[in-house]
Protein backbone atom coordinates (compact mmCIF):
# COMPACT_ATOMS: atom_id res chain seq x y z
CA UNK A 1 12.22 -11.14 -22.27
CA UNK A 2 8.98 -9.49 -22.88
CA UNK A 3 8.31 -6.67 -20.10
CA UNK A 4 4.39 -6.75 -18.90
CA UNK A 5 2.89 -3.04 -19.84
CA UNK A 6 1.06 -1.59 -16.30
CA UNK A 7 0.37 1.79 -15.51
CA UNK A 8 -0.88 2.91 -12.28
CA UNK A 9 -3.65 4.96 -11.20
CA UNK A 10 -6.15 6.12 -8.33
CA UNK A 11 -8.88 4.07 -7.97
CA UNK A 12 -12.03 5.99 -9.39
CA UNK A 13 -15.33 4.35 -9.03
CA UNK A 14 -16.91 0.60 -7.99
CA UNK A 15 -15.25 -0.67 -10.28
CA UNK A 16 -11.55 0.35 -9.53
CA UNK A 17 -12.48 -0.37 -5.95
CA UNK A 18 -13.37 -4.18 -6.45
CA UNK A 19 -10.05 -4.43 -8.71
CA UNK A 20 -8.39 -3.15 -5.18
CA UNK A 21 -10.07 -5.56 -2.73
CA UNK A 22 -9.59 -8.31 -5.13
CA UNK A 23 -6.02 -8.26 -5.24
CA UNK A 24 -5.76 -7.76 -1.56
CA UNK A 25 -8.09 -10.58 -0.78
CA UNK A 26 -5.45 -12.59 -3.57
CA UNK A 27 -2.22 -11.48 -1.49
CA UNK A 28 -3.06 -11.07 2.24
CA UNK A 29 -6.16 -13.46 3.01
CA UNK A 30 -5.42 -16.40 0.22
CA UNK A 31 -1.54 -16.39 -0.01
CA UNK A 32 -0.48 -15.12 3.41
CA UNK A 33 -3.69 -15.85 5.63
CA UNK A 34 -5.16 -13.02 7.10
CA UNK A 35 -8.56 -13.02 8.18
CA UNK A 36 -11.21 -10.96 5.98
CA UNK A 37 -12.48 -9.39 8.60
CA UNK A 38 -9.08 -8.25 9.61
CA UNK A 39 -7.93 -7.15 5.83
CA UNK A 40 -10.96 -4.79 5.46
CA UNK A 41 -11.94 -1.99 7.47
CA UNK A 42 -14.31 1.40 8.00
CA UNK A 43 -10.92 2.95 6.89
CA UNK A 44 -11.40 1.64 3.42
CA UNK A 45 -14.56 3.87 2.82
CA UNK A 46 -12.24 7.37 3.67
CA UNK A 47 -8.63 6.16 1.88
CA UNK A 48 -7.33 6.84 -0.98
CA UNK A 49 -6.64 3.39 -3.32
CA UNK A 50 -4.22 3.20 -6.14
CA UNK A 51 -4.08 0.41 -8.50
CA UNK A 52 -1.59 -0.84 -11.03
CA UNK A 53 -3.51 -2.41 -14.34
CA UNK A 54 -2.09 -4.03 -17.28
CA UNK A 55 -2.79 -2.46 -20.47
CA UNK A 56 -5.39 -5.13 -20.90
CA UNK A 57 -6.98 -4.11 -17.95
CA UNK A 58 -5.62 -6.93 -15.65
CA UNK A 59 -5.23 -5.92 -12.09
CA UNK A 60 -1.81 -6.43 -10.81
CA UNK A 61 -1.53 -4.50 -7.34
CA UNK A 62 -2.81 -1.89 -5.62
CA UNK A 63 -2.04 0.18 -1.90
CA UNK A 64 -4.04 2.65 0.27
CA UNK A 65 -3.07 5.85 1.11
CA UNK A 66 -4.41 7.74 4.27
CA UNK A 67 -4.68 10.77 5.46
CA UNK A 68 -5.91 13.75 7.95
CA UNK A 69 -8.26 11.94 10.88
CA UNK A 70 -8.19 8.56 9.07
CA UNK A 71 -4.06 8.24 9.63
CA UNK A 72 -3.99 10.11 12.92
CA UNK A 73 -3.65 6.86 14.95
CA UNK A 74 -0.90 5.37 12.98
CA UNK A 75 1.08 8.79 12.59
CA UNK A 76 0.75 9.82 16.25
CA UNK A 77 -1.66 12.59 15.15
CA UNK A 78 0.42 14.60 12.65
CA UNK A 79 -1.44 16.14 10.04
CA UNK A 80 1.37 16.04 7.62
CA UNK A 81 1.97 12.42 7.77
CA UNK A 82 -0.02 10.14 5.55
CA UNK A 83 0.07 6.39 6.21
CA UNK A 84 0.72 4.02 3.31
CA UNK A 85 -0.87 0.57 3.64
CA UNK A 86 -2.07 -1.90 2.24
CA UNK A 87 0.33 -2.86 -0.34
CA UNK A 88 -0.27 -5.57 -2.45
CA UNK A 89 0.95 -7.04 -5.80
CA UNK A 90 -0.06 -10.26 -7.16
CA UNK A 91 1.97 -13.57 -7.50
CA UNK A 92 2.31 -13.03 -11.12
CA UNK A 93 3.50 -9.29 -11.39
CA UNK A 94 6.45 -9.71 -8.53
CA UNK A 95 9.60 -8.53 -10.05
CA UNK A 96 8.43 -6.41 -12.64
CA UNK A 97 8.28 -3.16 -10.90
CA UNK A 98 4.78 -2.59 -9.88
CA UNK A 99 5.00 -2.40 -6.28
CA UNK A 100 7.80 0.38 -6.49
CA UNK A 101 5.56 1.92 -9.24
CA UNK A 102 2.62 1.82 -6.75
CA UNK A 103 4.62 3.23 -3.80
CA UNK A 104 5.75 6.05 -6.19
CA UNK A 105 2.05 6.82 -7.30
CA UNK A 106 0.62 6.90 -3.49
CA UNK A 107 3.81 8.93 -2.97
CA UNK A 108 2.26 11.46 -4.95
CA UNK A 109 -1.61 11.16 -3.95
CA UNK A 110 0.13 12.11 -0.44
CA UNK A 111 1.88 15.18 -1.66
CA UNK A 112 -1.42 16.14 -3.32
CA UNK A 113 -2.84 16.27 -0.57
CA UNK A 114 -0.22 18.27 1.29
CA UNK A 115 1.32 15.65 3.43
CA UNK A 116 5.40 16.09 3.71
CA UNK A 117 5.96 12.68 5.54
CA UNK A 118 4.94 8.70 5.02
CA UNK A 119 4.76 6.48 7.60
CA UNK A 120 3.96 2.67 7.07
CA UNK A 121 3.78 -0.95 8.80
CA UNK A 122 6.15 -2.96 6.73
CA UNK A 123 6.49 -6.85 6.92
CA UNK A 124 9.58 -7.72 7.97
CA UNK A 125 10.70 -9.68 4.88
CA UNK A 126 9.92 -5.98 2.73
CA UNK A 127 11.88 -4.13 4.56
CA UNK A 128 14.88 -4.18 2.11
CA UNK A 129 12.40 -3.22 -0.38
CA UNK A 130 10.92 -0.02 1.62
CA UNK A 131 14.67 0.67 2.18
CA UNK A 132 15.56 0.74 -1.28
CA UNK A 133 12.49 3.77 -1.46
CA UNK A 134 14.02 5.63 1.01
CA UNK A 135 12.20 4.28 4.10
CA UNK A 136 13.82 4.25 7.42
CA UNK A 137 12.80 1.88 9.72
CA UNK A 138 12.39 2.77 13.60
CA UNK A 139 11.17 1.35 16.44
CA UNK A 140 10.63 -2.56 17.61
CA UNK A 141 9.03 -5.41 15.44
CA UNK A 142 5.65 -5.85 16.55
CA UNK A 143 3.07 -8.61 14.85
CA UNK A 144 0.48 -7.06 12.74
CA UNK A 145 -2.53 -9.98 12.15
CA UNK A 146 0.23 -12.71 13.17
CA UNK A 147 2.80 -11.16 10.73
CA UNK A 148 5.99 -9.39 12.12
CA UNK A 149 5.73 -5.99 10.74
CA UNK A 150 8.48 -2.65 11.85
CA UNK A 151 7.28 0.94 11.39
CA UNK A 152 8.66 3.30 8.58
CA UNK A 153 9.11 6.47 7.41
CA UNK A 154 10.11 8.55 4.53
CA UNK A 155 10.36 12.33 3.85
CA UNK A 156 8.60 13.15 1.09
């Protein structure tokens, strides 16, 4: 079996950013039904993106990172805590390692930016996969744009 050949990234430019939105709008408003104009927000403008391409240039996923004011409400106001969102892979790339990949490279965005702590909204079905990337789950299920989601956390 031939393995797909991705690398991952932070989003630089218009570009980059359209390669982002598209996968989103791909995952979370086609496949899974969110509404647009909850899937995009003034957030967008201040966060950090990272996308996975293939070597041909394909996108394949992407996530958000934020951080400082912009991740103050999800974080309860710690300035060490970024909040990872966003997460998105397309239909085709599941199972080949991009989303861990993607997690890893946001991972490190946050520590560049001098954050010692993650904190996320996972769906409940991912919360194996968080798990396995040394996320700890806390705190009740709650629905998050009609999808039950759990908080998370990971030292970094």
């Amino acid at each position: 079996m031939t393995r797909t050949a991705y690398r991952t990234r932070v989003a630089a430019g218009a570009a980059d950013r359209e390669a982002c939105f598209a996968v989103r709008r791909e995952v979370f408003v086609t496949e899974q039904g969110v509404p647009e104009d909850l899937e995009y927000d003034e957030l967008d403008a201040v966060a950090v993106h990272v996308l996975a391409v293939r070597d041909d240039g394909t996108p394949l996923g992407t996530g958000r990172l934020l951080h400082g004011a912009a991740a103050a409400g999800r974080t309860g106001g710690d300035p060490a805590v970024g909040s990872l969102g966003r997460l998105a892979v397309t239909a085709a790339a599941r199972g080949l390692g991009v989303g861990a990949a993607l997690v890893r490279a946001l991972e490190d965005a946050a520590r560049a930016h001098g954050l010692t702590a993650m904190d996320l909204h996972a769906q409940t079905h991912a919360l194996g996969f968080y798990e396995r990337l040394g996320y700890t789950a806390h705190g009740p299920e709650f629905p998050d744009a009609g999808i039950p989601h759990r908080a998370m956390r990971r030292t970094l």
